[in-house]
Protein backbone atom coordinates (compact mmCIF):
# COMPACT_ATOMS: atom_id res chain seq x y z
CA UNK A 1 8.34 23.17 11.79
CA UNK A 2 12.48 23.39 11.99
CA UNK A 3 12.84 24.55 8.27
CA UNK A 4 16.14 21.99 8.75
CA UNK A 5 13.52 18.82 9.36
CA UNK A 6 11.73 20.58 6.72
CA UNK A 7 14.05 20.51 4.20
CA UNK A 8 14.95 17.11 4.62
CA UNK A 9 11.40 15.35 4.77
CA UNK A 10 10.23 17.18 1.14
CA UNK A 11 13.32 15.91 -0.17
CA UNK A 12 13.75 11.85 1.18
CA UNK A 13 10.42 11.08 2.28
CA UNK A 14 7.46 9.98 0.36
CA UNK A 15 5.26 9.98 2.78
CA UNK A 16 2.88 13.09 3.26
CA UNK A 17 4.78 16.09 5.36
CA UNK A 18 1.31 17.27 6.42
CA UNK A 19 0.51 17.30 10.68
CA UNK A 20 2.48 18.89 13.27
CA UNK A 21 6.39 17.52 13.34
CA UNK A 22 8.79 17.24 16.06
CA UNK A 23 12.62 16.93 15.72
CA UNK A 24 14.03 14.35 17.75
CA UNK A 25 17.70 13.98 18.11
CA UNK A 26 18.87 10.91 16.12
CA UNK A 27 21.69 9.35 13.45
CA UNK A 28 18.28 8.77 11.44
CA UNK A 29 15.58 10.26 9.75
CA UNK A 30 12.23 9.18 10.75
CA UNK A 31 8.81 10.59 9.13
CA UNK A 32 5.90 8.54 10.93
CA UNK A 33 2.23 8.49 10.87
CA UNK A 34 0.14 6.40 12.96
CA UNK A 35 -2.61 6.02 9.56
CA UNK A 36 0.00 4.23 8.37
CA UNK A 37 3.54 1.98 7.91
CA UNK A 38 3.69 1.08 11.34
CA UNK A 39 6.04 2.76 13.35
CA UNK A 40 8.50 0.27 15.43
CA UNK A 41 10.48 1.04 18.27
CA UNK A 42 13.52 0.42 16.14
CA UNK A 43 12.43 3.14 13.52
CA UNK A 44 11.83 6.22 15.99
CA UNK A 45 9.34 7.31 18.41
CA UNK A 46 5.81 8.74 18.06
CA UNK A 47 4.04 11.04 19.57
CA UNK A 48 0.12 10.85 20.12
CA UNK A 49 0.05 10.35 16.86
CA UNK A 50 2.13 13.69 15.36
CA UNK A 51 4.83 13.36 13.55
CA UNK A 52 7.82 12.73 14.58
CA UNK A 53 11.21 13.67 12.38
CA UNK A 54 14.83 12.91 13.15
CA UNK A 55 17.21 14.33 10.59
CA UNK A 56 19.88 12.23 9.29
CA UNK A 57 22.39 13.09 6.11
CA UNK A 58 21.34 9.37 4.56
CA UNK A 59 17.81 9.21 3.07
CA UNK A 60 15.05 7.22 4.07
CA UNK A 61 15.36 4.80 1.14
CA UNK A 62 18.43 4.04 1.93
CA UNK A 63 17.11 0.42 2.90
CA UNK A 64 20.66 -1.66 3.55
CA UNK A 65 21.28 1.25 6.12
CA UNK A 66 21.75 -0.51 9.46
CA UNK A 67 19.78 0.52 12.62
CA UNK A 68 21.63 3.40 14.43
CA UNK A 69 23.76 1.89 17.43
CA UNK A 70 21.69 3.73 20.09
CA UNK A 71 18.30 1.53 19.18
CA UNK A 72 18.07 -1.86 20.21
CA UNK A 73 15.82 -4.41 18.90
CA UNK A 74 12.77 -5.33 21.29
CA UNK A 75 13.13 -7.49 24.00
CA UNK A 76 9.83 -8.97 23.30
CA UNK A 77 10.48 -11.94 21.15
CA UNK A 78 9.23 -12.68 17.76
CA UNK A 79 5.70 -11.10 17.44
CA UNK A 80 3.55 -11.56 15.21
CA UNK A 81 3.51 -8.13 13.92
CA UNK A 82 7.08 -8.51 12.94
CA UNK A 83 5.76 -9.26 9.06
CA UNK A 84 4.99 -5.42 8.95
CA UNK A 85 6.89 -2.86 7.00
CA UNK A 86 8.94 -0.84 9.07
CA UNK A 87 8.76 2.00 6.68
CA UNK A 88 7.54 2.86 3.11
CA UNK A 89 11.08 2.06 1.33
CA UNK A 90 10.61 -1.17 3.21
CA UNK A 91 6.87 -1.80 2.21
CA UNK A 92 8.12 -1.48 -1.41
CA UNK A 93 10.65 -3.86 -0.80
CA UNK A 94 8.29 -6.55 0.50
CA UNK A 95 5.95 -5.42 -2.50
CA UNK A 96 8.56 -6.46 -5.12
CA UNK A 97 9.99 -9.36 -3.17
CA UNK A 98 6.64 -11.34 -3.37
CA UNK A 99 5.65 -9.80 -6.41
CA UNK A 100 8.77 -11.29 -8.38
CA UNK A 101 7.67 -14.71 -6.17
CA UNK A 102 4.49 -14.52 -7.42
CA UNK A 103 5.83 -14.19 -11.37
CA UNK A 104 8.63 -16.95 -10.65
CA UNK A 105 5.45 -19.11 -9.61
CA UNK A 106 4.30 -18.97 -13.04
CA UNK A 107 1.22 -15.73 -12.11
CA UNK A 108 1.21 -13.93 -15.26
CA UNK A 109 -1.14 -11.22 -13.72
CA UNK A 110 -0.23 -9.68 -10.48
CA UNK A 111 -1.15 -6.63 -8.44
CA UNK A 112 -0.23 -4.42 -5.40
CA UNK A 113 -1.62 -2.53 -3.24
CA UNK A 114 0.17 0.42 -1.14
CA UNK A 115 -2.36 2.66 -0.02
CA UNK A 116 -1.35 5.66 2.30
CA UNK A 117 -3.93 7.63 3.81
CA UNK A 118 -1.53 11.25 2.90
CA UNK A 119 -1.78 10.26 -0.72
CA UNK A 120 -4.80 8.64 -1.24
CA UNK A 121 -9.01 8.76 -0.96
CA UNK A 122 -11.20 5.66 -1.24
CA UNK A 123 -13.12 7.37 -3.06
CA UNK A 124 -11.05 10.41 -5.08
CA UNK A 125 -8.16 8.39 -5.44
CA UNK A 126 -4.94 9.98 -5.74
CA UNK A 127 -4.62 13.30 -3.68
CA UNK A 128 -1.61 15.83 -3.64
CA UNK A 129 -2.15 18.56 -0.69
CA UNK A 130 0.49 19.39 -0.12
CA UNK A 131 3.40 20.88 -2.00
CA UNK A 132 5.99 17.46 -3.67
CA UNK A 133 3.37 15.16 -2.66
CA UNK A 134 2.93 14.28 -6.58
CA UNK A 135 6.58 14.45 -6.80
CA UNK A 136 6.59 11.72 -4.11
CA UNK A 137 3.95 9.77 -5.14
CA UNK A 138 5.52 9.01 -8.63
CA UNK A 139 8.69 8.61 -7.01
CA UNK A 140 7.01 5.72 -4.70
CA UNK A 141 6.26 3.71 -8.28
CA UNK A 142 9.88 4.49 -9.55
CA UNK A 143 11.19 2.73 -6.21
CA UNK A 144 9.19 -0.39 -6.97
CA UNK A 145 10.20 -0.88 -10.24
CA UNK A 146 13.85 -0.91 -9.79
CA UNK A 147 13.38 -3.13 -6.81
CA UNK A 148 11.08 -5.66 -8.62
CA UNK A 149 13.77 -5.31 -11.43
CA UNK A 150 16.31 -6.56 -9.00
CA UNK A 151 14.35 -9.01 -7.10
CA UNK A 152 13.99 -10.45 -10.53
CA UNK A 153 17.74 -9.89 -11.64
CA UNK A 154 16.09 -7.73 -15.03
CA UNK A 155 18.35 -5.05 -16.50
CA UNK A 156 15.35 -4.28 -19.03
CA UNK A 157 12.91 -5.35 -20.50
CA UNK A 158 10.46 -4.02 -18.50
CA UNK A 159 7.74 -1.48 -19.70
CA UNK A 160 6.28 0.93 -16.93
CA UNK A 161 2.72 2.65 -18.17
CA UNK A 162 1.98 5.21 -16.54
CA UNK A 163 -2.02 7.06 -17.08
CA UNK A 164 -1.06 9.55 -19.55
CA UNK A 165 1.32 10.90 -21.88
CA UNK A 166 1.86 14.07 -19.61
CA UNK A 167 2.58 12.19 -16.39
CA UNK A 168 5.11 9.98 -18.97
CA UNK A 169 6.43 13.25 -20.37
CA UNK A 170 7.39 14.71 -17.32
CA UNK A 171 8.98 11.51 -15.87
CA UNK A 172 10.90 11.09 -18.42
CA UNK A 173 12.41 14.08 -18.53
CA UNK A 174 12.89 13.46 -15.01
CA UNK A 175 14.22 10.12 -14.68
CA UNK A 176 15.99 8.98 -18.01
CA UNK A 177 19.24 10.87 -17.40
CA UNK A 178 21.58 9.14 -14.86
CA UNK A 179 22.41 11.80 -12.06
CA UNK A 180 24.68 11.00 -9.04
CA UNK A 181 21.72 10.78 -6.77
CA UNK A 182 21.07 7.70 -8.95
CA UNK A 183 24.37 6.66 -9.04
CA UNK A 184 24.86 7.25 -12.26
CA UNK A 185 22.65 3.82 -13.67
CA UNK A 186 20.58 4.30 -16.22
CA UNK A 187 16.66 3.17 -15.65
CA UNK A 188 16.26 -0.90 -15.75
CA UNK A 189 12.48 0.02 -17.19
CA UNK A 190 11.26 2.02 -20.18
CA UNK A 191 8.35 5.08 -19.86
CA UNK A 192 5.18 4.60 -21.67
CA UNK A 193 1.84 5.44 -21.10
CA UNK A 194 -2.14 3.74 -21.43
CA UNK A 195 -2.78 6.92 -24.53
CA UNK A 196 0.35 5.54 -26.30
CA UNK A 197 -0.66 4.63 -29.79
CA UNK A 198 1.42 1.45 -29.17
CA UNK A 199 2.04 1.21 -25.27
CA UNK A 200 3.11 -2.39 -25.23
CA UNK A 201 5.28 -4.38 -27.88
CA UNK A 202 6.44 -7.85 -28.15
CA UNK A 203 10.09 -6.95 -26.88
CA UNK A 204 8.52 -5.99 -23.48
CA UNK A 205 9.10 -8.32 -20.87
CA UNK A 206 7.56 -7.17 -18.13
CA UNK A 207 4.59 -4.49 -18.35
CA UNK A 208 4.01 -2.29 -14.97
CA UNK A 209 0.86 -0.59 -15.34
CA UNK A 210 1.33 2.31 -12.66
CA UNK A 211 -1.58 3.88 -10.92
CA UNK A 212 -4.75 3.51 -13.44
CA UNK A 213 -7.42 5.34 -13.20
CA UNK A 214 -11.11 5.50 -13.78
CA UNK A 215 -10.42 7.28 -17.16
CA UNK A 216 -8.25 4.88 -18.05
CA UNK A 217 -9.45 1.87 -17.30
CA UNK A 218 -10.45 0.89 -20.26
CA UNK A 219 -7.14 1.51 -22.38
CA UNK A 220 -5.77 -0.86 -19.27
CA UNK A 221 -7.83 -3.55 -20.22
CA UNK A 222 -6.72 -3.23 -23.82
CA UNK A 223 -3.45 -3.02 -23.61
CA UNK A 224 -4.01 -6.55 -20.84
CA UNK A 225 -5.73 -7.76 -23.84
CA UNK A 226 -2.93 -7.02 -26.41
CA UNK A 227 0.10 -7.83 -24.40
CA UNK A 228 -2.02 -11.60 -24.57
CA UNK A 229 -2.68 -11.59 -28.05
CA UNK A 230 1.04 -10.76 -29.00
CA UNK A 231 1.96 -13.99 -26.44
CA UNK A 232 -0.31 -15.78 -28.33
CA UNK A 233 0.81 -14.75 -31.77
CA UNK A 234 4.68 -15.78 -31.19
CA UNK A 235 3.60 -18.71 -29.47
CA UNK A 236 4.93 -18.34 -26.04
CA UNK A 237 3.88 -18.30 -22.49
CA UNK A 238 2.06 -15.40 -21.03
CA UNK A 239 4.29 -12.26 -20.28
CA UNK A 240 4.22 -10.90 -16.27
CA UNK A 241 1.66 -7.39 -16.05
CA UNK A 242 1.82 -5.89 -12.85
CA UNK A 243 -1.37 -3.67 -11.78
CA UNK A 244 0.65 -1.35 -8.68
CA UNK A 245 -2.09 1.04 -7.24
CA UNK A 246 -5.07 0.84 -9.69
CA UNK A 247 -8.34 2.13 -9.18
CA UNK A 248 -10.46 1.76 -12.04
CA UNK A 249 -13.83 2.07 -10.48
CA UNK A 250 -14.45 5.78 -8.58
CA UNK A 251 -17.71 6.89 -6.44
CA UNK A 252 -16.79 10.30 -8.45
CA UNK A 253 -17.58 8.25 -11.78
CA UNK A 254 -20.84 7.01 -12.73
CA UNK A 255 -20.80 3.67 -14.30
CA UNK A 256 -23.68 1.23 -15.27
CA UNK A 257 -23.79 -1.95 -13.78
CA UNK A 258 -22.49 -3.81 -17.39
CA UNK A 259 -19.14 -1.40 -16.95
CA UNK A 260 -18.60 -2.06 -13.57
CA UNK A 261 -18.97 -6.00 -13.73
CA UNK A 262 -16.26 -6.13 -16.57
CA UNK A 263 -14.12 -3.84 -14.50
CA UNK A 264 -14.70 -6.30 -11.22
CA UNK A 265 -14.08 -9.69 -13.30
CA UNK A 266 -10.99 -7.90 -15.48
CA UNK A 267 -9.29 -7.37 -12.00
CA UNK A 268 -10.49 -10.68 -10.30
CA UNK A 269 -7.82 -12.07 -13.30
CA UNK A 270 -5.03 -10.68 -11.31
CA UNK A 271 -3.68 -12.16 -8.23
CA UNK A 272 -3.11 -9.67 -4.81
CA UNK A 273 0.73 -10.24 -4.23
CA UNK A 274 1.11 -7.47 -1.66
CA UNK A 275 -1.85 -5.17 0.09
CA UNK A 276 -1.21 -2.41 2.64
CA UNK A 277 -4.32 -1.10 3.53
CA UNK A 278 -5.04 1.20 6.31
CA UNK A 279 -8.52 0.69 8.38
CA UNK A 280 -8.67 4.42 9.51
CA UNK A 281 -5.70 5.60 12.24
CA UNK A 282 -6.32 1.66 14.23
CA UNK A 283 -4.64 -0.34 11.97
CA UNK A 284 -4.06 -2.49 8.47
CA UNK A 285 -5.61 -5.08 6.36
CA UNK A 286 -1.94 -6.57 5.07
CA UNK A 287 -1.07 -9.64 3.00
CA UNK A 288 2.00 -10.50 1.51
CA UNK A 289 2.23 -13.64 -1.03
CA UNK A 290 1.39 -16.75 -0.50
CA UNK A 291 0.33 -15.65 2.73
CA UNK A 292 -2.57 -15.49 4.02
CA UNK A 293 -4.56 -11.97 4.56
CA UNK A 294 -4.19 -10.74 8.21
CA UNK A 295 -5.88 -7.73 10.30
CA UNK A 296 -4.15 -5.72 12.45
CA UNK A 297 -5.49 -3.27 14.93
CA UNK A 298 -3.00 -1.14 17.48
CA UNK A 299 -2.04 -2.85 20.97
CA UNK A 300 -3.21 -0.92 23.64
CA UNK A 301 -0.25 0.10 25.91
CA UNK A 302 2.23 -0.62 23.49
CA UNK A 303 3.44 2.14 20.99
CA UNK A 304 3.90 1.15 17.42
CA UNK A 305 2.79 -2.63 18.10
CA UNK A 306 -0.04 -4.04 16.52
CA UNK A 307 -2.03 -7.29 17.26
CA UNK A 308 -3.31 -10.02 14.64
CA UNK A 309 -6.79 -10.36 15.23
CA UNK A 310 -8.31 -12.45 12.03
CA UNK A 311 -6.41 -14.32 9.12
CA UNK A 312 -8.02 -15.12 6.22
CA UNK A 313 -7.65 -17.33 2.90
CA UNK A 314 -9.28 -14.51 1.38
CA UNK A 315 -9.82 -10.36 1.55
CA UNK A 316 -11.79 -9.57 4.19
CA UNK A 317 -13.67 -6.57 3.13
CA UNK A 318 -17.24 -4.85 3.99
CA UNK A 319 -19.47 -6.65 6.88
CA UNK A 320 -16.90 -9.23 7.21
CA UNK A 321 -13.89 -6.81 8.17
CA UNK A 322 -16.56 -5.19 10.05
CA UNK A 323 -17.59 -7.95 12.17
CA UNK A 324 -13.67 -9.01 12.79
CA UNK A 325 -12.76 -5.56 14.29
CA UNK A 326 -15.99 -5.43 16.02
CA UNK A 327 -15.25 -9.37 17.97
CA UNK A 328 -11.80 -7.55 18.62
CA UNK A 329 -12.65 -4.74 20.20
CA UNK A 330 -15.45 -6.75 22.37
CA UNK A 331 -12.66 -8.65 23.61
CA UNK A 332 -13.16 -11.48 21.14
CA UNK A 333 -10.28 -12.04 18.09
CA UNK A 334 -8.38 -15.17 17.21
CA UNK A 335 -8.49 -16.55 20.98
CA UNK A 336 -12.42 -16.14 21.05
CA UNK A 337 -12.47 -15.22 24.41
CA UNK A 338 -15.19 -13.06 25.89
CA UNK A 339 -15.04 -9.21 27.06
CA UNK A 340 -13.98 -8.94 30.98
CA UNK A 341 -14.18 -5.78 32.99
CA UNK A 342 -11.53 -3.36 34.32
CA UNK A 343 -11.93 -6.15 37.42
CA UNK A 344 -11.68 -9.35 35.63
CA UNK A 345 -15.25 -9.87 35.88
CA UNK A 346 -17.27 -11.26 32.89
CA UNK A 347 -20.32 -9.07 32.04
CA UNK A 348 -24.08 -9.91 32.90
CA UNK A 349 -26.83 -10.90 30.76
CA UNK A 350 -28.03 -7.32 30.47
CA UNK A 351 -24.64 -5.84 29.79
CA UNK A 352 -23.81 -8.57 26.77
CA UNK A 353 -27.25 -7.69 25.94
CA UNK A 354 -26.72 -3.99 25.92
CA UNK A 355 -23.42 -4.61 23.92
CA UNK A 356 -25.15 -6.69 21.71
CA UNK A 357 -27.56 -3.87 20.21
CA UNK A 358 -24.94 -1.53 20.36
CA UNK A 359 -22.87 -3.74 18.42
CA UNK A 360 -25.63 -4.28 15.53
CA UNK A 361 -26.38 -0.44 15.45
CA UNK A 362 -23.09 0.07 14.98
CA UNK A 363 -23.03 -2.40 12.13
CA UNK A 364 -26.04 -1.36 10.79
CA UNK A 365 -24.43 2.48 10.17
CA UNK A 366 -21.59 0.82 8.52
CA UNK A 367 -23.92 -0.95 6.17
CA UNK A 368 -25.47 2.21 5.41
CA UNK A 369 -22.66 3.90 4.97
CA UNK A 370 -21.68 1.31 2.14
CA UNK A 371 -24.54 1.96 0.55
CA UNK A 372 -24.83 5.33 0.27
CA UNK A 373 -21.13 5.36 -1.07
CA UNK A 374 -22.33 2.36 -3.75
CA UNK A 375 -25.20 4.86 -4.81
CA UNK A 376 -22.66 7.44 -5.53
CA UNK A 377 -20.76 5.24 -7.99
């Protein structure tokens, strides 16, 4: 890689810097993956999937930076993919803007979801490989805070907990003096973490709890519990807690089926304001709030567009996000229409038939392959 691009992605960008990279000539800088955040033609250009950079002095959270004059918006019309983050500062963005909806709405327990596939396993959870990842993973949690502190006009008050006094340490030290790259503002949040003695008080009012884990779950639920009992002792209406990234249940962590239902019915508390989930390098389970939850999967033919297949009222997860992507990709989707051929021919009996076991084998591995991961839990 150009040790110039180099230089610039471990610095601006939180997304992974892993893969093969190509410079492109540009006024912007551009870090894309197709596992993830959706690459636009007005963002860059991608390359069979690789990476593509394009070095620019401004950084990639610089979000009120306007489009360079040489890209033009698509001549397509409005799409439907158009609710899609054009880039991680941007998914953040969305994140706190229906987050702060959500609490203005009167949802005292919220929660958000930004998974990327360079910093995170379904299973392991968190994952640094390569070298500033953590660096820019931590830094992804700072960004939403200070945007869901401005979305909600805060200049305190608000409590970030982070999984344990060494992460909290280490931010910190890293984040509580103003530097120019800041602008010289001081933090609109306060550092804490879930092995505080006293993580949450009664002045707190907002409480972030960033990126719990299976080791902490439980000292999340507590402190979910005390932040209520303090409401209840002054007599006031329940304070906003913000769940961004947990992942209190782990295959790596063996739990009996008592822990794990009080873990599923703590979080079923909490309303989904914003989910970003990537269904392998094809496409996203996405919902922003009060939308509804929609499934994306790449349009053939068209780089960095993606086509709703399936909205939903609720999460469609396991067999059912199985079955959507599976009518999709048989030529089915929202429209319902059947599969054609390359000559606009509908198939015979046989050939639906054929599909038709295909289709169930297929499901059938994907069943088993739940299972086997639920036996590991």
């Amino acid at each position: 890689m150009n040790q110039a691009c180099h230089n610039v992605c471990s610095k601006d960008l939180l997304a992974s810097s892993s893969g093969r990279a190509r410079c492109v000539p540009s006024s912007r800088f551009v870090c894309l993956r197709r596992s993830h955040l959706y690459s636009k033609h007005k963002l860059g250009v991608r390359f069979n999937g690789s990476f593509v950079c394009t070095a620019s002095p401004s950084s990639e959270f610089d979000v009120d930076r306007p489009p360079p004059a040489e890209v033009k918006e698509d001549s397509l019309g409005p799409r439907d993919d158009d609710v899609l983050p054009e880039s991680l500062a941007d998914a953040l963005k969305q994140a706190a803007e229906a987050t702060a909806e959500a609490i203005q709405r009167s949802n005292s327990r919220c929660q958000v979801e930004i998974l990327l596939t360079e910093f995170w396993d379904p299973i392991s959870g968190p994952i640094f490989p390569n070298r500033g990842d953590q660096e820019r993973f931590w830094k992804m949690t700072r960004r939403f805070l200070e945007e869901l502190a401005g979305a909600l006009q805060m200049s305190g008050g608000i409590n970030a907990v982070y999984p344990d006094a060494g992460v909290a340490a280490m931010l910190s030290y890293q984040w509580q003096t103003p530097s120019a790259e800041d602008g010289g503002k001081p933090l609109p949040f306060r550092i804490t973490s879930l092995t505080d003695r006293n993580p949450v008080t009664p002045e707190d009012e907002l409480v972030v709890v960033a990126c719990p884990d299976p080791q902490g779950a439980e000292e999340c639920i507590k402190l979910v519990r005390v932040t209520g009992e303090q409401d209840e002792a002054a007599g006031r209406e329940a304070r906003p807690v913000v769940l961004f990234n947990p992942r209190l249940s782990s295959g790596d962590v063996g739990l009996g089926l008592n822990a794990r239902r009080m873990r599923e019915n703590f979080t079923k508390r909490f309303t989904i304001t914003y989910s970003l989930r990537p269904i392998n390098d094809v496409g996203s389970v996405y919902r922003r709030y009060p939308g509804m939850w929609k499934v994306f999967l790449e349009e053939e033919g068209m780089s960095g567009r993606y086509k709703l297949i399936a909205e939903k009222p609720s999460r469609p997860a396991g067999d059912v996000l199985d079955y959507i992507i599976m009518e999709a990709t048989n030529g089915g989707g929202m429209n319902g229409t059947a599969d054609v051929g390359p000559d606009g021919q509908r198939p015979t009996s046989q050939q639906q038939q054929q599909q038709g076991l295909l289709n169930q084998l297929k499901g059938t591995m994907m069943s088993m392959q739940r299972f086997m991961k639920a036996l590991g839990r």
